[in-house]
PDB file of N, CA and C in Angstrom:
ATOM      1  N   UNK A   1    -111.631   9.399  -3.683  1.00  0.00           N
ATOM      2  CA  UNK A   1    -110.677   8.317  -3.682  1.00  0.00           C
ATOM      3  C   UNK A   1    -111.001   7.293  -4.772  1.00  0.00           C
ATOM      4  N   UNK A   2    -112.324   7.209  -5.205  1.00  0.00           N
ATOM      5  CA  UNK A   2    -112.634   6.010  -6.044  1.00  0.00           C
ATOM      6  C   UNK A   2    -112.165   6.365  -7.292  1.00  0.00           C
ATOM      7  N   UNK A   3    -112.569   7.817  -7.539  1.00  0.00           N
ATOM      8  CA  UNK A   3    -111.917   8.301  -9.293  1.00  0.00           C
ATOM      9  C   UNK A   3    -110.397   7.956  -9.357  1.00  0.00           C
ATOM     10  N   UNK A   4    -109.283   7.675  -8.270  1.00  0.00           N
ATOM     11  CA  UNK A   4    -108.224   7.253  -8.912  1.00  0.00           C
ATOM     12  C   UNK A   4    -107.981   5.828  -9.447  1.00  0.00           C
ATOM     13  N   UNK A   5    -109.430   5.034  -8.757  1.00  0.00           N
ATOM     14  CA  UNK A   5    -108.724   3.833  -9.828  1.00  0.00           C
ATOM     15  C   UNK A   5    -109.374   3.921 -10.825  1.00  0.00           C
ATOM     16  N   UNK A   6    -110.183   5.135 -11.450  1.00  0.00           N
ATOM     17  CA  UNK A   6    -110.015   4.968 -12.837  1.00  0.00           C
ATOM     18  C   UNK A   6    -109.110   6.023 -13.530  1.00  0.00           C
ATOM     19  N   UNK A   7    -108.534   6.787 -12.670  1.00  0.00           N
ATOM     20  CA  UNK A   7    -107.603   7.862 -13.804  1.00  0.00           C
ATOM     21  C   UNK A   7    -106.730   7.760 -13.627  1.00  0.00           C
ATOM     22  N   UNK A   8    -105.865   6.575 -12.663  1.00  0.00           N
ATOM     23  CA  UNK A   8    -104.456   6.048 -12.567  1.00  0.00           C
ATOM     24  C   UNK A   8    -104.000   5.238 -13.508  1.00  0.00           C
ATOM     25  N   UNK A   9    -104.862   3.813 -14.039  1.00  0.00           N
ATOM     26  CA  UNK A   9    -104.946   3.729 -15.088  1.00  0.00           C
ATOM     27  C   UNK A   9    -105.222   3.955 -16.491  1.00  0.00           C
ATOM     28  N   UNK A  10    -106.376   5.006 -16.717  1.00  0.00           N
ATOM     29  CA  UNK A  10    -105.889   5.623 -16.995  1.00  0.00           C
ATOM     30  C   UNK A  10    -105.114   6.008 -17.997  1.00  0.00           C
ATOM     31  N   UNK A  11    -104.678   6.826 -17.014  1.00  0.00           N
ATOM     32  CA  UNK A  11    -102.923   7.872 -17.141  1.00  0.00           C
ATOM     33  C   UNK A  11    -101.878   6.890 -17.453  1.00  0.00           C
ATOM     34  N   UNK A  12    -101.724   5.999 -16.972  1.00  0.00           N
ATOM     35  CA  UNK A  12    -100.935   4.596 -17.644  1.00  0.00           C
ATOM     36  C   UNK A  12    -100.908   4.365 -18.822  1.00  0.00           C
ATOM     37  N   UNK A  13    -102.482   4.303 -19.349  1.00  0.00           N
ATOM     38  CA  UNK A  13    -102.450   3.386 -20.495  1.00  0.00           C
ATOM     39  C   UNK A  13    -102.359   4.848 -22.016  1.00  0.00           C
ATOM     40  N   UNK A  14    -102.487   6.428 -21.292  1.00  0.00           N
ATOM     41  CA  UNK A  14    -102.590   7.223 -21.780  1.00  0.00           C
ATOM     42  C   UNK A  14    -100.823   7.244 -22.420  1.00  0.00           C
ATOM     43  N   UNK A  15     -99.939   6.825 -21.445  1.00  0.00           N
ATOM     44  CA  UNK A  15     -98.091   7.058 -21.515  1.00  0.00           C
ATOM     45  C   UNK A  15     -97.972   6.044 -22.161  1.00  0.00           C
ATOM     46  N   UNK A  16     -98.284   5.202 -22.074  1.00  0.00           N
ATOM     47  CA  UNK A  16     -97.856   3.626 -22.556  1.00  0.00           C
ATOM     48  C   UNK A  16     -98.110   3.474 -24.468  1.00  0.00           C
ATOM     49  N   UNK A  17     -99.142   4.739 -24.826  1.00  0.00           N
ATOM     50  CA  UNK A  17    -100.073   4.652 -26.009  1.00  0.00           C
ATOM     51  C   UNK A  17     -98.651   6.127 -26.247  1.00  0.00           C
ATOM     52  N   UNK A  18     -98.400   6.626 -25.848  1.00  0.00           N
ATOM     53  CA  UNK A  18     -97.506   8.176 -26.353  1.00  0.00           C
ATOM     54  C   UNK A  18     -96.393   7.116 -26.639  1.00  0.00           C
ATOM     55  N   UNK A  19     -95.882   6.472 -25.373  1.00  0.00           N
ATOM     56  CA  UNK A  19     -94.404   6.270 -25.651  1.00  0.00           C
ATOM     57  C   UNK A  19     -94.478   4.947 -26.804  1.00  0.00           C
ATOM     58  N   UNK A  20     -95.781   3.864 -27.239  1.00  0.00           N
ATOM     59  CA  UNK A  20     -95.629   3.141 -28.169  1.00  0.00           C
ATOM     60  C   UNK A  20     -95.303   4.082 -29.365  1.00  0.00           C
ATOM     61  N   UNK A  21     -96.230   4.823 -29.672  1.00  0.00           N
ATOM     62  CA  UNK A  21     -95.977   5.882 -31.094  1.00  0.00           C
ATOM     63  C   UNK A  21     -94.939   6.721 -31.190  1.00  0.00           C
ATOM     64  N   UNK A  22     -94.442   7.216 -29.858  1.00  0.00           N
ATOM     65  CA  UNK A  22     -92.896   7.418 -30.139  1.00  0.00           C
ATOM     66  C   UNK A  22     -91.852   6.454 -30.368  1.00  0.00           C
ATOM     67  N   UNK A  23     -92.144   5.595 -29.974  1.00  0.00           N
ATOM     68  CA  UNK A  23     -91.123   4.085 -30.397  1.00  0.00           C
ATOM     69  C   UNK A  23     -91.480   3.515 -31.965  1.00  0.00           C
ATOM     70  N   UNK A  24     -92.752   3.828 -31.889  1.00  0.00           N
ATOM     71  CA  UNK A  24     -92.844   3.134 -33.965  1.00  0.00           C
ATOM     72  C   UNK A  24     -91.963   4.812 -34.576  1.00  0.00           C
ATOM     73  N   UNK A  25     -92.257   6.012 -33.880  1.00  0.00           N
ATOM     74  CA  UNK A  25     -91.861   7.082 -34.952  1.00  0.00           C
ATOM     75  C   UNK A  25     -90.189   7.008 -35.574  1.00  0.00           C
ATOM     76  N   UNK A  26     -89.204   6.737 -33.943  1.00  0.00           N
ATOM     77  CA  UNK A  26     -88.284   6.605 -34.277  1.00  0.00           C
ATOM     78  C   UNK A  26     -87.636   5.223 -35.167  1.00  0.00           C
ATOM     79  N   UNK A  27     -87.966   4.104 -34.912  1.00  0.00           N
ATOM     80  CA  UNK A  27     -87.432   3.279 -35.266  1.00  0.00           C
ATOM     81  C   UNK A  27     -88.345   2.474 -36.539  1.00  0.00           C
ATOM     82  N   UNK A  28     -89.068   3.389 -37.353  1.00  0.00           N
ATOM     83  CA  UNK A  28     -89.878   3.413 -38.703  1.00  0.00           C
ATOM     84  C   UNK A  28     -88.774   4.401 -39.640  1.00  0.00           C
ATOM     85  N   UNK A  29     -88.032   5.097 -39.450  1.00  0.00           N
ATOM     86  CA  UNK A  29     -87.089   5.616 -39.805  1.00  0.00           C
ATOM     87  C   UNK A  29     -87.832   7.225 -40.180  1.00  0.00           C
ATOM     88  N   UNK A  30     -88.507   7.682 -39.100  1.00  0.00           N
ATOM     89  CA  UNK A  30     -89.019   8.887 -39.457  1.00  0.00           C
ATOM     90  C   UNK A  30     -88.047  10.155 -39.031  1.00  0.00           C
ATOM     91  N   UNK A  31     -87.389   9.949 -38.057  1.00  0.00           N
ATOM     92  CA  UNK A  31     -85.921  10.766 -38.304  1.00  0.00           C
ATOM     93  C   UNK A  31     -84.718  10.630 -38.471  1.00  0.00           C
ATOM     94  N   UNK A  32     -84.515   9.705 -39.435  1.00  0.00           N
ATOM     95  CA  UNK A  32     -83.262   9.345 -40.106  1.00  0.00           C
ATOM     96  C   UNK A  32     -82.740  10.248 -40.406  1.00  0.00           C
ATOM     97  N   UNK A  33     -83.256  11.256 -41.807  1.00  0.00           N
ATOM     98  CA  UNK A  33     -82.650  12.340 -42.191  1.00  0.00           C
ATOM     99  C   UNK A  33     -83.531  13.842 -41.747  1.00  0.00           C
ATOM    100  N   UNK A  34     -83.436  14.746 -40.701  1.00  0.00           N
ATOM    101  CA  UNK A  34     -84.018  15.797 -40.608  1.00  0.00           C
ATOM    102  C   UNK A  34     -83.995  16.836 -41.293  1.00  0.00           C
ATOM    103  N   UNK A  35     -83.096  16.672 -42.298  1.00  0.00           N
ATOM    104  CA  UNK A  35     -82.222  18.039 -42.717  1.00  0.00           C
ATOM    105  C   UNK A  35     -82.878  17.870 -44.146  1.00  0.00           C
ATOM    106  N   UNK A  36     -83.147  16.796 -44.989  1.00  0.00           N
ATOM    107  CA  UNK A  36     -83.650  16.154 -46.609  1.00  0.00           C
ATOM    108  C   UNK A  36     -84.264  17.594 -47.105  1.00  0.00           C
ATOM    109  N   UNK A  37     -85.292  17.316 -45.934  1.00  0.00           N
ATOM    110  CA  UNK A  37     -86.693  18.721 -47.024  1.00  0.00           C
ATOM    111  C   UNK A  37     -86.135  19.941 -46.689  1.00  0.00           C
ATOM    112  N   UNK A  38     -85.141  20.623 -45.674  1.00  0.00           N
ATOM    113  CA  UNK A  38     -84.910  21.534 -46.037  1.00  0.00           C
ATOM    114  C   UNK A  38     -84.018  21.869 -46.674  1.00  0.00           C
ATOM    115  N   UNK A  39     -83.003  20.775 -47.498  1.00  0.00           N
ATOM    116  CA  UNK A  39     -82.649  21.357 -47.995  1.00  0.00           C
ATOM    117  C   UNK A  39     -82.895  20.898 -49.971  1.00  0.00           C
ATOM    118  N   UNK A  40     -83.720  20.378 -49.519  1.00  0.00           N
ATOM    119  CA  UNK A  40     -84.650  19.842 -51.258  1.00  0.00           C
ATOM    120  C   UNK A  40     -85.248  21.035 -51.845  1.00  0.00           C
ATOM    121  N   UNK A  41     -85.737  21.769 -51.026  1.00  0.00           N
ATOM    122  CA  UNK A  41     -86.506  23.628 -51.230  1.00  0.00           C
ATOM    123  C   UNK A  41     -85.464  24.347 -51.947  1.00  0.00           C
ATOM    124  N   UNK A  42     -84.149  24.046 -51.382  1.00  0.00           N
ATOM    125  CA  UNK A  42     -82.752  24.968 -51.881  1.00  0.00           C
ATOM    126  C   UNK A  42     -82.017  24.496 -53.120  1.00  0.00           C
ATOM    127  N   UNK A  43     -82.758  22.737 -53.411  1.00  0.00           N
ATOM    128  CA  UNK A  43     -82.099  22.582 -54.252  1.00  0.00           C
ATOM    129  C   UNK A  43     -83.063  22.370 -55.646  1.00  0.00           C
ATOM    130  N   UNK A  44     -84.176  23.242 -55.299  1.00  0.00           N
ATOM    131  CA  UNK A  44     -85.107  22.932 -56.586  1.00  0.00           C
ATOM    132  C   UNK A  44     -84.731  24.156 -57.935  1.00  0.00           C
ATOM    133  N   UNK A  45     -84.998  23.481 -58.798  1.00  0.00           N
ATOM    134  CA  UNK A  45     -84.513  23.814 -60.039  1.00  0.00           C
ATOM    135  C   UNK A  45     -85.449  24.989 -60.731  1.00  0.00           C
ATOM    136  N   UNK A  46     -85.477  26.117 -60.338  1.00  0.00           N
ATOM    137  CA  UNK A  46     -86.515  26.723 -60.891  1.00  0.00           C
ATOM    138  C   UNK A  46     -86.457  27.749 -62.362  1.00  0.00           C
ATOM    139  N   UNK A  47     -85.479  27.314 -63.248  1.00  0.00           N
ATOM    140  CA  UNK A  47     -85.292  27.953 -64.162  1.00  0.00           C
ATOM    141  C   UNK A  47     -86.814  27.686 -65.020  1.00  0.00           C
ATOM    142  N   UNK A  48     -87.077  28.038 -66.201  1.00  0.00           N
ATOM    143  CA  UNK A  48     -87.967  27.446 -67.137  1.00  0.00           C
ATOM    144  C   UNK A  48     -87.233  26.710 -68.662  1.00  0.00           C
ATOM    145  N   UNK A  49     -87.887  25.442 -68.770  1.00  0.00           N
ATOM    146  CA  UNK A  49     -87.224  24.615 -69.329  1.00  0.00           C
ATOM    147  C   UNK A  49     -87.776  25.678 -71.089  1.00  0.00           C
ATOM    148  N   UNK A  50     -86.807  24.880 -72.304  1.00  0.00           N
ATOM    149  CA  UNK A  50     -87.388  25.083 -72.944  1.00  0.00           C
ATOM    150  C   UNK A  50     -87.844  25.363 -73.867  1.00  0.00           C
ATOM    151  N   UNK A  51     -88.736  26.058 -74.780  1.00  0.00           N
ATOM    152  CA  UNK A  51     -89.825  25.692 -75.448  1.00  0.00           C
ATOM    153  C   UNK A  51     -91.147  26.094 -75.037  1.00  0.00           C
ATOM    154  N   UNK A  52     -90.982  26.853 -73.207  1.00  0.00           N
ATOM    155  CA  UNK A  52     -92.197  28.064 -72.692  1.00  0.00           C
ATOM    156  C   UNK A  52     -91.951  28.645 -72.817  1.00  0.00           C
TER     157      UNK A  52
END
């Protein structure tokens, strides 16, 4: 019985620490655009310039 008052809190402060860093991820603008890099791969230029 005594180990839950330390792994109730814990487990609190374990959610509280996930859901802060999910709250900076979204609203830091880390998924604004999901789609950018895949399709930056499709739009790379791979001819050779030139003068090689």
């Amino acid at each position: 019985m005594e180990i839950l008052y330390l792994l109730l809190p814990l487990s609190l402060a374990i959610i509280a620490l996930i859901g802060g860093v999910l709250w900076w991820a979204v609203f830091s603008g880390q998924y604004d655009d999901p789609d950018a890099a895949s399709q930056a791969i499709l739009n790379d230029d791979d001819r050779p310039t030139p003068g090689q």
